[in-house]
C-alpha atoms as a PDB file:
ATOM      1  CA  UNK A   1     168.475 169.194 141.758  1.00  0.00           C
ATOM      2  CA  UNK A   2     165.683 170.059 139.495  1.00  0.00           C
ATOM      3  CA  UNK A   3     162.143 168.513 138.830  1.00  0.00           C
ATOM      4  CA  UNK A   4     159.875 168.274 135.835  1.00  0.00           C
ATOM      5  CA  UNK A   5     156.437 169.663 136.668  1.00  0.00           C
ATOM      6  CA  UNK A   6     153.345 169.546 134.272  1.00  0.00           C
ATOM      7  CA  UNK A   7     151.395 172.625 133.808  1.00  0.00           C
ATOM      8  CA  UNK A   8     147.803 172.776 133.444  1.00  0.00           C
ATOM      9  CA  UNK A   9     147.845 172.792 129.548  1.00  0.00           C
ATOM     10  CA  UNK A  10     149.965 169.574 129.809  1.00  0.00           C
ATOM     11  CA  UNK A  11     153.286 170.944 128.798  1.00  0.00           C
ATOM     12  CA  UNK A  12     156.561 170.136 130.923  1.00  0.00           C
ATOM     13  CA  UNK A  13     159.024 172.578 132.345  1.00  0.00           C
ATOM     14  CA  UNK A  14     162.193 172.623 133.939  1.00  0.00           C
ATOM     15  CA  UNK A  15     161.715 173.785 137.695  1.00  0.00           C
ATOM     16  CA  UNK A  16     164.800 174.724 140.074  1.00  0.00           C
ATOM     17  CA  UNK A  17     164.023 172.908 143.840  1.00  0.00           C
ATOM     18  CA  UNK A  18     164.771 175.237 146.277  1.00  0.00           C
ATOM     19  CA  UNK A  19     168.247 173.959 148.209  1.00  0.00           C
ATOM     20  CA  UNK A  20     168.446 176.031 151.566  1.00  0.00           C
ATOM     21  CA  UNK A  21     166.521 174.610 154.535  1.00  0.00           C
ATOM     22  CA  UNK A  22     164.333 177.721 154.582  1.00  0.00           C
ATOM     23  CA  UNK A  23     163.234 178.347 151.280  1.00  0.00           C
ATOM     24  CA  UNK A  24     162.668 174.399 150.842  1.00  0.00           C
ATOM     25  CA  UNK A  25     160.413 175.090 153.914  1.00  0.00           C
ATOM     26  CA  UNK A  26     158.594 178.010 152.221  1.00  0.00           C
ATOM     27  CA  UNK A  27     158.031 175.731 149.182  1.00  0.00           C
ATOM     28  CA  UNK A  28     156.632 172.993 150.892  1.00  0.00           C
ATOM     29  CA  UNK A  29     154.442 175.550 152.836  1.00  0.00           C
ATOM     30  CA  UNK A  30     152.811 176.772 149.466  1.00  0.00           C
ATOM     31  CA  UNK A  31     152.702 173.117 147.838  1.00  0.00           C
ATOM     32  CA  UNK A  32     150.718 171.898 151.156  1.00  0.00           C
ATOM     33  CA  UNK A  33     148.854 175.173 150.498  1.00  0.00           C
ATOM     34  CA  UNK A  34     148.203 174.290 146.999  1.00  0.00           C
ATOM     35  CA  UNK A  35     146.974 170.897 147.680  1.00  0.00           C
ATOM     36  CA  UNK A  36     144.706 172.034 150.848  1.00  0.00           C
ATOM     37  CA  UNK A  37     142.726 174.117 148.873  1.00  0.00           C
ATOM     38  CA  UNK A  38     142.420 172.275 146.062  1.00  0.00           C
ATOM     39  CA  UNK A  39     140.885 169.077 148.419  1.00  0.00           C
ATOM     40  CA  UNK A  40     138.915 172.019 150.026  1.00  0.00           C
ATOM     41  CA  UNK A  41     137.152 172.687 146.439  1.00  0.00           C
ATOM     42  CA  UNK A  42     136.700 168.737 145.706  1.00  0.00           C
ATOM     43  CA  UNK A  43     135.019 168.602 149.155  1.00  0.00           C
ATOM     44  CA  UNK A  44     132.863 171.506 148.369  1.00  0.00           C
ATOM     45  CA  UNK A  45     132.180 169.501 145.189  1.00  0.00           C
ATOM     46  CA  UNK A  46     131.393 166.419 146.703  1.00  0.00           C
ATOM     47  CA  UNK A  47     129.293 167.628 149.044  1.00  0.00           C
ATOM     48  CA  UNK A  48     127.360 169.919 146.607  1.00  0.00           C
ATOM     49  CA  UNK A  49     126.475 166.924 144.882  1.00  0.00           C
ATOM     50  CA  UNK A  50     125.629 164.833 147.991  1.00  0.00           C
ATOM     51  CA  UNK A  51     123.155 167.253 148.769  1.00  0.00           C
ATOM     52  CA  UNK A  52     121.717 167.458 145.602  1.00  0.00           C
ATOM     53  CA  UNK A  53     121.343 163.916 145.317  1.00  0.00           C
ATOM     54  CA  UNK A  54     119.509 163.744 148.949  1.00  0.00           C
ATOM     55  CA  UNK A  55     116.935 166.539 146.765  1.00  0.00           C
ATOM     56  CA  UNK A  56     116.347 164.280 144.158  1.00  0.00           C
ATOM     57  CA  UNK A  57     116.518 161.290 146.429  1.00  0.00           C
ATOM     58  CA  UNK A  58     113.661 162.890 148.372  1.00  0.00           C
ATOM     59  CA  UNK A  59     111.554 164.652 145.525  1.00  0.00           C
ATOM     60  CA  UNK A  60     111.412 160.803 144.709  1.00  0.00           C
ATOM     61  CA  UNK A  61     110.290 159.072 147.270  1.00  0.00           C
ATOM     62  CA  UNK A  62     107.754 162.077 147.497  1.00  0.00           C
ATOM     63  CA  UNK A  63     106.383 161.055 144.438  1.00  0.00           C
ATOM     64  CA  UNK A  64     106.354 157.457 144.633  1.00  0.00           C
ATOM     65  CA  UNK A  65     104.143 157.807 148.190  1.00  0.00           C
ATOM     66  CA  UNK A  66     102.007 159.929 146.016  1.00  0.00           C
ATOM     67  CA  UNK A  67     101.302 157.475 143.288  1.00  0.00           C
ATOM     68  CA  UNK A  68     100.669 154.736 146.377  1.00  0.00           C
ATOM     69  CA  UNK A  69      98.238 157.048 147.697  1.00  0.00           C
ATOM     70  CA  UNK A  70      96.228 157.548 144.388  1.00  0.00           C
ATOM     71  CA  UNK A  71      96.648 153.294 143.608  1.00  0.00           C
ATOM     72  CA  UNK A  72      95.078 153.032 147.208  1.00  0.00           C
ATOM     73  CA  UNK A  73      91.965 155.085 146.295  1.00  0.00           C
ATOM     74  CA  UNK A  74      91.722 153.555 143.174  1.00  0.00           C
ATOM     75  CA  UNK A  75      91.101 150.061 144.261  1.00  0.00           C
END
């Protein structure tokens, strides 16, 4: 049994599936490692951004209290 896997630059390659019990086991083992840690980074990611958002979000709202401040005292 073989599958065709794409690499990162897109081109295709013949891969050999493992057929005893254990080393199928091993390769599942490092795909679920493979895809853990690559939904680790995205997390990282999205979070990253999340917070930097909240920054931005806050630097904001900082600014638009500001401007009601100084349309207060100009009145």
């Amino acid at each position: 049994m073989s599958a065709t896997n794409t690499n990162t630059t897109g081109a295709t390659q013949e891969e050999q599936l493992p057929t005893q019990p254990e080393d199928l086991a091993n390769f599942m083992d490092q795909i679920f490692s493979q895809m853990e840690s690559k939904f680790t980074d995205m997390a990282q990611q999205v979070l990253k951004r999340i917070d930097e958002m909240s920054s931005k979000i806050n630097e904001l709202e900082s600014s638009i209290d500001t401007l009601m401040q100084q349309a207060e005292q100009d009145k």
